[in-house]
Protein backbone atom coordinates (compact mmCIF):
# COMPACT_ATOMS: atom_id res chain seq x y z
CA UNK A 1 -1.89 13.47 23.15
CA UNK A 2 -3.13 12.89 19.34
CA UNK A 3 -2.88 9.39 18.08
CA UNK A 4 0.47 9.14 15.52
CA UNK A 5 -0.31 8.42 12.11
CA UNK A 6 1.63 5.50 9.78
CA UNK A 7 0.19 5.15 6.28
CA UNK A 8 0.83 2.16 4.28
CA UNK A 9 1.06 2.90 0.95
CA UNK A 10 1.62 5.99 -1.27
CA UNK A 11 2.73 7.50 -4.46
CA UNK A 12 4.46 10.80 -3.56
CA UNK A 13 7.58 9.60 -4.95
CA UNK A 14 5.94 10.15 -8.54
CA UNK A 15 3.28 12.20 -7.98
CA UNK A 16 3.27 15.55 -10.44
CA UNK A 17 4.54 17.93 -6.98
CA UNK A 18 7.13 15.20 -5.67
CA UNK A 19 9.81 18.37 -6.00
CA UNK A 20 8.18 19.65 -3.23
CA UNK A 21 7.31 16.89 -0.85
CA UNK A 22 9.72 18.84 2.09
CA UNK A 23 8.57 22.61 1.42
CA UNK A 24 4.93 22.01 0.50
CA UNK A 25 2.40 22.21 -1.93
CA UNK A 26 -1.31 22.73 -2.39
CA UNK A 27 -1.09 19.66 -5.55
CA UNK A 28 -1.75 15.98 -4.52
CA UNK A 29 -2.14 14.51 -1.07
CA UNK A 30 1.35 13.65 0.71
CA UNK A 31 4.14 15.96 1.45
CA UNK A 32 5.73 16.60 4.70
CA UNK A 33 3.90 20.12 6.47
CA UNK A 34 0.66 18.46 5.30
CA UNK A 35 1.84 15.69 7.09
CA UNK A 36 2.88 16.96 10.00
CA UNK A 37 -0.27 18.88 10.02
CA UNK A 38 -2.25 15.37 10.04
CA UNK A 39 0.24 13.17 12.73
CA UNK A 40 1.24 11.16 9.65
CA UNK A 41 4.89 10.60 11.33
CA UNK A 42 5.51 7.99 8.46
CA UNK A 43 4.73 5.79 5.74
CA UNK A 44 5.28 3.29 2.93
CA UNK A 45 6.48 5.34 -0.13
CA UNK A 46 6.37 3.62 -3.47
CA UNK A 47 8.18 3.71 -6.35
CA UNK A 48 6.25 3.18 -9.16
CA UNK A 49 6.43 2.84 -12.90
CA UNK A 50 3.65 3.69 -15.22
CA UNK A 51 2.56 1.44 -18.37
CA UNK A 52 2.07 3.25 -21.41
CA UNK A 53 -1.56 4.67 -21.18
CA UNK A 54 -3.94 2.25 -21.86
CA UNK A 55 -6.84 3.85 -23.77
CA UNK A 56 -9.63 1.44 -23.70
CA UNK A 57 -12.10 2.21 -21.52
CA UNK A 58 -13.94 0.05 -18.89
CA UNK A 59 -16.44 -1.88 -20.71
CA UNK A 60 -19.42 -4.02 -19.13
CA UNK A 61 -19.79 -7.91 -19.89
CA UNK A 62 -22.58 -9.88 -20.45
CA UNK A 63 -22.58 -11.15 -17.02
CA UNK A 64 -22.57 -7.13 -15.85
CA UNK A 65 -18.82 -6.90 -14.68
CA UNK A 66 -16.92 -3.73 -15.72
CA UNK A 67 -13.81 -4.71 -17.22
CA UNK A 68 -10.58 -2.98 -18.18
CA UNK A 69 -7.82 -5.10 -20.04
CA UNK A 70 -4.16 -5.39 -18.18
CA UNK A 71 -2.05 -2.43 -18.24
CA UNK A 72 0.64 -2.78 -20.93
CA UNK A 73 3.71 -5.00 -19.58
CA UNK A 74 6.26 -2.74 -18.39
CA UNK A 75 10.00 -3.19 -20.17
CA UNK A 76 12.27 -3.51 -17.65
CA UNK A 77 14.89 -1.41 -18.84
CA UNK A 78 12.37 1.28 -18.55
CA UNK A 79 11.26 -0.16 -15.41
CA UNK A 80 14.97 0.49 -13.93
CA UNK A 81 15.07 3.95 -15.29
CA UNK A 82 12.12 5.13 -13.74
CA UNK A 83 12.37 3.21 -10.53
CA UNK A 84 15.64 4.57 -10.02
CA UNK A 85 14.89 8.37 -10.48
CA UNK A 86 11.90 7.77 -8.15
CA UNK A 87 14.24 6.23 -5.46
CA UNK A 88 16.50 8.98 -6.08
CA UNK A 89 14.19 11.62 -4.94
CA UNK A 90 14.14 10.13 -1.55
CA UNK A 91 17.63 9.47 -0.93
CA UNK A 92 17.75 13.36 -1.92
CA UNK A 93 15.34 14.04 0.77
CA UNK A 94 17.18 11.67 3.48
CA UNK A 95 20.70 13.49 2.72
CA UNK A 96 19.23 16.93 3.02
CA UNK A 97 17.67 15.59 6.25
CA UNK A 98 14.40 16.19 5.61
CA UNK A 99 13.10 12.32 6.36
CA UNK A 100 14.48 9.56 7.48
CA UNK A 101 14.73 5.90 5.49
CA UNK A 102 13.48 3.12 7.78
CA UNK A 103 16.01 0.24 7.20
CA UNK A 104 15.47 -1.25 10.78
CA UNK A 105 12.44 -0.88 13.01
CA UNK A 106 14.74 1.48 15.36
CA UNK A 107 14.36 3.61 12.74
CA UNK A 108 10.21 3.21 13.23
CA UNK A 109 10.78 3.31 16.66
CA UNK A 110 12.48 6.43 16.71
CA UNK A 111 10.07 8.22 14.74
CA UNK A 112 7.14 7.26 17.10
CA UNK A 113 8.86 7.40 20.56
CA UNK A 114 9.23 11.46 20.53
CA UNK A 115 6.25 12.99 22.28
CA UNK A 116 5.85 15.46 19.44
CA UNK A 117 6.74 14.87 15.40
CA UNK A 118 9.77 15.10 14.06
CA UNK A 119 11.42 13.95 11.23
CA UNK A 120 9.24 11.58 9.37
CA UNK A 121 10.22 8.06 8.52
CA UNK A 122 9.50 6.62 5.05
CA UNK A 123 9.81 2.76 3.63
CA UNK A 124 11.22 2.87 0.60
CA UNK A 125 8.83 0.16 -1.48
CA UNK A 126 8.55 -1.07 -5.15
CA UNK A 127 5.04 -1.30 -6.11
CA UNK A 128 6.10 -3.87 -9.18
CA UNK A 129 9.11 -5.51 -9.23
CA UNK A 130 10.36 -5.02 -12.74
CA UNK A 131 13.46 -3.17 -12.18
CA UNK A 132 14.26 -6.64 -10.77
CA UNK A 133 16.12 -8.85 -12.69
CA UNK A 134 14.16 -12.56 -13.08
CA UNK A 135 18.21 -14.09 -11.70
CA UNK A 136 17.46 -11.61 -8.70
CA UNK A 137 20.92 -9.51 -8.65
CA UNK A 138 19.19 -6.36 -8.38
CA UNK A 139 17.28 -7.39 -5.48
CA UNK A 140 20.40 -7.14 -3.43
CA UNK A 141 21.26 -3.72 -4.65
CA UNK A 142 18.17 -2.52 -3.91
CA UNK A 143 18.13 -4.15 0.00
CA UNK A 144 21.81 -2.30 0.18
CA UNK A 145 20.30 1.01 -0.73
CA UNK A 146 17.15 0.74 2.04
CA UNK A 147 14.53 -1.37 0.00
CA UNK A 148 12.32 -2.94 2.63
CA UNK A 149 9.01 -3.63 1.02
CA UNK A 150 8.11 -4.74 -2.25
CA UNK A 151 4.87 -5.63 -4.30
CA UNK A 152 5.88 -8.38 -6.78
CA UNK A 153 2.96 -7.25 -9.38
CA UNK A 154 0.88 -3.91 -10.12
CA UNK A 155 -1.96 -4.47 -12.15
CA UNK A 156 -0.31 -6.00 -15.01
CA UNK A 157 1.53 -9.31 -15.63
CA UNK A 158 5.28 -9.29 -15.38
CA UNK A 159 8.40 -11.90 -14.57
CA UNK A 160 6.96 -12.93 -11.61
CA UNK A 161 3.35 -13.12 -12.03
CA UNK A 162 -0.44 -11.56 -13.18
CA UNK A 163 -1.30 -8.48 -11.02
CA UNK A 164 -5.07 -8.35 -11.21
CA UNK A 165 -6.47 -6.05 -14.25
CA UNK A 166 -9.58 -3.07 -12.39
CA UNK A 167 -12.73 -5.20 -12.46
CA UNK A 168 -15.64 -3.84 -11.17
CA UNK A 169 -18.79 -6.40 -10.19
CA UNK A 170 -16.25 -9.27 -9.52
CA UNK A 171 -13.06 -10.74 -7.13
CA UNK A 172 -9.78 -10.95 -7.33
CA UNK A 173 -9.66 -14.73 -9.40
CA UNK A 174 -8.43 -13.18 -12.28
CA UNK A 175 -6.10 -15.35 -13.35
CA UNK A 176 -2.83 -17.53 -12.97
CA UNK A 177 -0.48 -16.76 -9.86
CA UNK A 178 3.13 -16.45 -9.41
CA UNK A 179 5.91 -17.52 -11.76
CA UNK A 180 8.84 -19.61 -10.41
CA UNK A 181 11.09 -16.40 -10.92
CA UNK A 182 7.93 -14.86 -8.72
CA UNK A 183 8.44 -17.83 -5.59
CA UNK A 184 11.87 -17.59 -5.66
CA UNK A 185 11.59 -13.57 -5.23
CA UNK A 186 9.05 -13.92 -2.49
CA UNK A 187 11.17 -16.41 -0.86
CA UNK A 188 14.60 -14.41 -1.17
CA UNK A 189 12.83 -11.34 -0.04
CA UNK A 190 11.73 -13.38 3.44
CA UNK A 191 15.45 -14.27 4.04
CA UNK A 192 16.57 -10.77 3.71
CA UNK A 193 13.50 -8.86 5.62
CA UNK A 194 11.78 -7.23 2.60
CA UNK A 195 8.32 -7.39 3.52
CA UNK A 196 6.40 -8.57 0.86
CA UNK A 197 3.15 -6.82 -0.20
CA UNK A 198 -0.26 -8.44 -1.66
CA UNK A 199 -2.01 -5.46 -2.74
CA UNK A 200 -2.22 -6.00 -6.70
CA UNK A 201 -1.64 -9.70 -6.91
CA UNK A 202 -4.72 -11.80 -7.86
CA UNK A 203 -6.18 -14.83 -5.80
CA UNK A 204 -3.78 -17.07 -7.29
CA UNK A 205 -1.19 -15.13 -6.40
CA UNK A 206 -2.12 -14.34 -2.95
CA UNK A 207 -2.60 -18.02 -2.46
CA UNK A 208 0.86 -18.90 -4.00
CA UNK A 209 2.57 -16.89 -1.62
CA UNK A 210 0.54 -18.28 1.50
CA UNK A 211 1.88 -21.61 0.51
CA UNK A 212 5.39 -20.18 1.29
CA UNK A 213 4.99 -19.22 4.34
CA UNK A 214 7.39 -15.99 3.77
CA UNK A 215 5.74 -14.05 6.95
CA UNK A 216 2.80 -11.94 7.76
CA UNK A 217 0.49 -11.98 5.06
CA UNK A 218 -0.12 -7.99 4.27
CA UNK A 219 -2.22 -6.22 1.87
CA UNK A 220 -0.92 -2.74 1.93
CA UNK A 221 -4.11 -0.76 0.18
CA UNK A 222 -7.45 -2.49 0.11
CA UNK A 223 -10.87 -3.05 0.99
CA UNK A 224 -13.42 -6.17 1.72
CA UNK A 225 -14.96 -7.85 -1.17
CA UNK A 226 -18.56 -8.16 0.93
CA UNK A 227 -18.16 -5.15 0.81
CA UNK A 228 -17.21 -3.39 -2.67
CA UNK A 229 -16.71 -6.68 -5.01
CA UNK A 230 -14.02 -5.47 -7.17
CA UNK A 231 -10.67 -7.28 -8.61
CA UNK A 232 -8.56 -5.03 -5.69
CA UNK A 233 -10.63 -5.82 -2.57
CA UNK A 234 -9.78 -9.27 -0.53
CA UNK A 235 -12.59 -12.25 -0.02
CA UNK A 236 -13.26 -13.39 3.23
CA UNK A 237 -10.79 -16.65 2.91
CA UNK A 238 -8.24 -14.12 2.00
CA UNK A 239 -8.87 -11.63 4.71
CA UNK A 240 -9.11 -15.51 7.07
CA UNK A 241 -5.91 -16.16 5.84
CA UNK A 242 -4.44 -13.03 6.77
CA UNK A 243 -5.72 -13.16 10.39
CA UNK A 244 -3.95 -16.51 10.44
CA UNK A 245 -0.91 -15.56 9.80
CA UNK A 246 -0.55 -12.67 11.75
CA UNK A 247 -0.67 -10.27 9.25
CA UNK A 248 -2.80 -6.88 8.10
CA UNK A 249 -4.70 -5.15 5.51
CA UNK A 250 -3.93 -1.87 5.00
CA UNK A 251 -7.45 0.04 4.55
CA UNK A 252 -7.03 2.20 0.91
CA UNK A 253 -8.98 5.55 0.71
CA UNK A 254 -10.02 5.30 -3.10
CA UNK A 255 -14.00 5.86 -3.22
CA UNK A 256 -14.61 3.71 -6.38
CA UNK A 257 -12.80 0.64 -4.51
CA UNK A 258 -14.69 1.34 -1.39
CA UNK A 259 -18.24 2.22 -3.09
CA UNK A 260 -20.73 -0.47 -3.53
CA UNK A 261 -21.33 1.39 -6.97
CA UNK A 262 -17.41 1.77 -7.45
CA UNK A 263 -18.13 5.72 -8.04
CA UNK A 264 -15.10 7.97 -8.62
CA UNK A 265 -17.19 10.58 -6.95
CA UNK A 266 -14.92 12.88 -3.92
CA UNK A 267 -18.01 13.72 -2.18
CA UNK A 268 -18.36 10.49 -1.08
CA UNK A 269 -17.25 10.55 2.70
CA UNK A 270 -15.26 9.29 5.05
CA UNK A 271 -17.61 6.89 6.26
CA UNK A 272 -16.66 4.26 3.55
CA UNK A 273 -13.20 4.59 4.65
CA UNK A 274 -14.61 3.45 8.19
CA UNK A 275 -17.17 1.16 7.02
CA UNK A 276 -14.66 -1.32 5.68
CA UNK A 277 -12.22 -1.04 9.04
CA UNK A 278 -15.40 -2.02 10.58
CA UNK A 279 -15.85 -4.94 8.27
CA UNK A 280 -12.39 -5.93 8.78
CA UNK A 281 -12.00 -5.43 12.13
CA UNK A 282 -14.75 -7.61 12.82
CA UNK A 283 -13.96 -10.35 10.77
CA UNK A 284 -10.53 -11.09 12.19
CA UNK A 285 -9.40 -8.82 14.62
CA UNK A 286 -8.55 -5.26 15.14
CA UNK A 287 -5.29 -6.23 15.44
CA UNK A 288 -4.79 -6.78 11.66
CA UNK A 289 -6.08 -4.18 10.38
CA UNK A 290 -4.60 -0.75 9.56
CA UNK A 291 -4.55 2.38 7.38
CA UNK A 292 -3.46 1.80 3.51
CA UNK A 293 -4.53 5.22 1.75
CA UNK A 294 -3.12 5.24 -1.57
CA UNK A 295 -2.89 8.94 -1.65
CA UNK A 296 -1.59 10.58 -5.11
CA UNK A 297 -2.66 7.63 -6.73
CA UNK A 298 -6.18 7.62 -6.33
CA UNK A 299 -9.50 10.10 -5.50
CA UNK A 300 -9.99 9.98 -1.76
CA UNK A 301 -12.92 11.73 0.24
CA UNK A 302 -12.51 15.57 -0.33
CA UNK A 303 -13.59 15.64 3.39
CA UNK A 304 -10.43 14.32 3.90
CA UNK A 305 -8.75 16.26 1.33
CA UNK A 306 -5.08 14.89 2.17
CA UNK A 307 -2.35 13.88 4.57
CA UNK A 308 -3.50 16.96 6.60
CA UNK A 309 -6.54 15.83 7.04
CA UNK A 310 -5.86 12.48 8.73
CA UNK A 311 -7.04 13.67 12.49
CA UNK A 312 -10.37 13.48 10.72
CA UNK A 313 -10.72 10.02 10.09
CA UNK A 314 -8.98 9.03 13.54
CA UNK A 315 -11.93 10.85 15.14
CA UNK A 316 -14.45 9.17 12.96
CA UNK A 317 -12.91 5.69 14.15
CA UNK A 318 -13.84 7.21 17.58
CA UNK A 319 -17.48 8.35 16.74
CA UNK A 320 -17.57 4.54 15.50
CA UNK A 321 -17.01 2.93 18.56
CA UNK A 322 -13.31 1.81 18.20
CA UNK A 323 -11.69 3.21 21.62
CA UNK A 324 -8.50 5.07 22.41
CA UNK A 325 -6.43 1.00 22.11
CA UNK A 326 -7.94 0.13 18.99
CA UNK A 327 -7.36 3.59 17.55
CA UNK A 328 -3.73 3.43 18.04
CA UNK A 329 -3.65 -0.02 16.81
CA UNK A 330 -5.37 0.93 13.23
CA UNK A 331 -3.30 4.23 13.39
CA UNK A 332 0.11 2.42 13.71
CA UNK A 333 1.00 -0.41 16.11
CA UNK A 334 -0.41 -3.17 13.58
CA UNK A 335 1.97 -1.92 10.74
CA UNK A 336 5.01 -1.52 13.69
CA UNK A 337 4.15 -5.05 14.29
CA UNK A 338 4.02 -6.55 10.96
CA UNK A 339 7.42 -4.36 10.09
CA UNK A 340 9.27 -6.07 13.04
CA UNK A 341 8.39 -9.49 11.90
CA UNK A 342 9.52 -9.16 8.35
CA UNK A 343 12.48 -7.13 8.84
CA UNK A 344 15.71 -8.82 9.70
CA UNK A 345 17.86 -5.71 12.22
């Protein structure tokens, strides 16, 4: 029997082909035959809201660190506009019954139990919270309509903190860390079983939420810092504190995050992507670590090429020594684990 697949993070939901996520397309990475073709039986799918193209390029410091400024702040009037079209799509999908909206981990559980794939199961995430409200209203609209995962910050400041800007050559201590609006929407989200992802948030940040002991600490698409030092990659305390609390890191596909050069280059392979589950893995656990890929928001291995093409790194995890357990940890019982915890059935 092949290994089920659960990916923790992408942007299908705004990707260029998302109007044909259930019949196909040969654009982008995610949509549902290419999924079924790779045992991805379900995933995180973001909503996301782009700044206003920033057009200054990455530039290198004195101390050699390639630097690009913060995204633009995103209005939030905009921010609701978007987010809800994005969210839209989706519901579209579930009533057409083409996928099913996780809202419980039944719903996770259902989607995994059948011996062969059927209709996949998507978690319906903000990646940026600023169609949020700083009082929080919105935050119980979008729990009522099947929210169940949010990122507080993309790579830009908002209401409830600094997301960290793409810095190449250093770590993730970018800046300050949450705003009071930013604890009491981490905090909230923990009483109503919105998991609440790292990914994005600086050190500060990360650290500010530890303090709050909300639940498993998870990083939804990232890499190791020993590894590739760049802003979006976790240090060894962070990846520590993770372990500690039970949580995960969610391994992202994007070459230039994983390369020790940070080079947007395709042709690297599919090793990288294995490389730092290695890393992880042995640092603190197999058990909290997992797959994050960021597909149709980043360039992943062309060996991979997509969702399709998912089978491929489950058998390099093989050819790396991780057996037939560990595979089906990394592959999807660490993120059914993590789910369950911060979800409230």
């Amino acid at each position: 029997m092949e290994i089920p697949i659960f990916d923790g993070h992408n942007d299908a939901l705004t990707a260029e082909h998302h109007g044909q996520l259930a019949s196909g397309s040969d654009q982008g990475h995610v949509d549902f035959p290419r999924m079924r073709a790779g045992g991805m039986r379900g995933g995180i799918f973001a909503v996301f809201s782009e700044s206003a193209r920033n057009p200054v390029r990455l530039r290198r410091g004195e101390d050699g660190v390639l630097r690009r400024p913060f995204a633009s702040p995103l209005p939030h009037a905009r921010a609701v506009d978007a987010a809800a079209t994005a969210a839209g799509r989706l519901f579209a999908l579930e009533r057409a019954g083409e996928v099913t909206i996780a809202r419980g981990i039944a719903d996770f559980d259902d989607a995994f139990a059948a011996p062969e794939m059927g209709t996949p199961v998507a978690v319906l995430h903000l990646e940026g919270a600023e169609a949020i409200d700083p009082e929080l209203a919105a935050l119980e609209l979008w729990y009522a309509a099947g929210l169940r995962s949010l990122g507080p910050v993309w790579s830009r400041p908002n209401a409830f903190g600094s997301g960290v800007p793409f810095w190449f050559g250093a770590g993730p201590d970018t800046g300050p860390g949450l705003t009071p609006a930013g604890r009491r929407l981490v905090s909230r989200c923990a009483e109503l079983g919105v998991l609440v992802d790292l990914a994005h948030l600086n050190e500060a940040g990360f650290w500010d939420v530890a303090a709050l002991e909300p639940g498993p600490l998870v990083c939804s698409h990232a890499g190791a810092c020993e590894l590739a030092l760049t802003s979006r990659n976790l240090t060894d305390a962070q990846l520590d504190a993770i372990r500690d609390s039970g949580g995960l890191v969610g391994i992202v596909f994007a070459v230039y995050f994983l390369d020790p050069r940070f080079r947007v280059d395709p042709e690297l392979g599919i090793s990288l992507i294995v490389d730092h589950i290695r890393y992880v893995a042995d640092r603190i656990g197999v058990e909290h670590v997992a797959l994050g890929s960021d597909f149709d928001g980043t360039t992943v291995p062309a060996a991979l090429g997509s969702a399709a093409g998912l089978g491929l790194l489950i058998a390099a995890l093989a050819q790396a020594g991780f057996d037939r357990g560990e595979r089906e940890a990394i592959a999807w019982r660490n993120w059914r684990r993590v789910l369950d915890a911060w979800w409230r059935d």
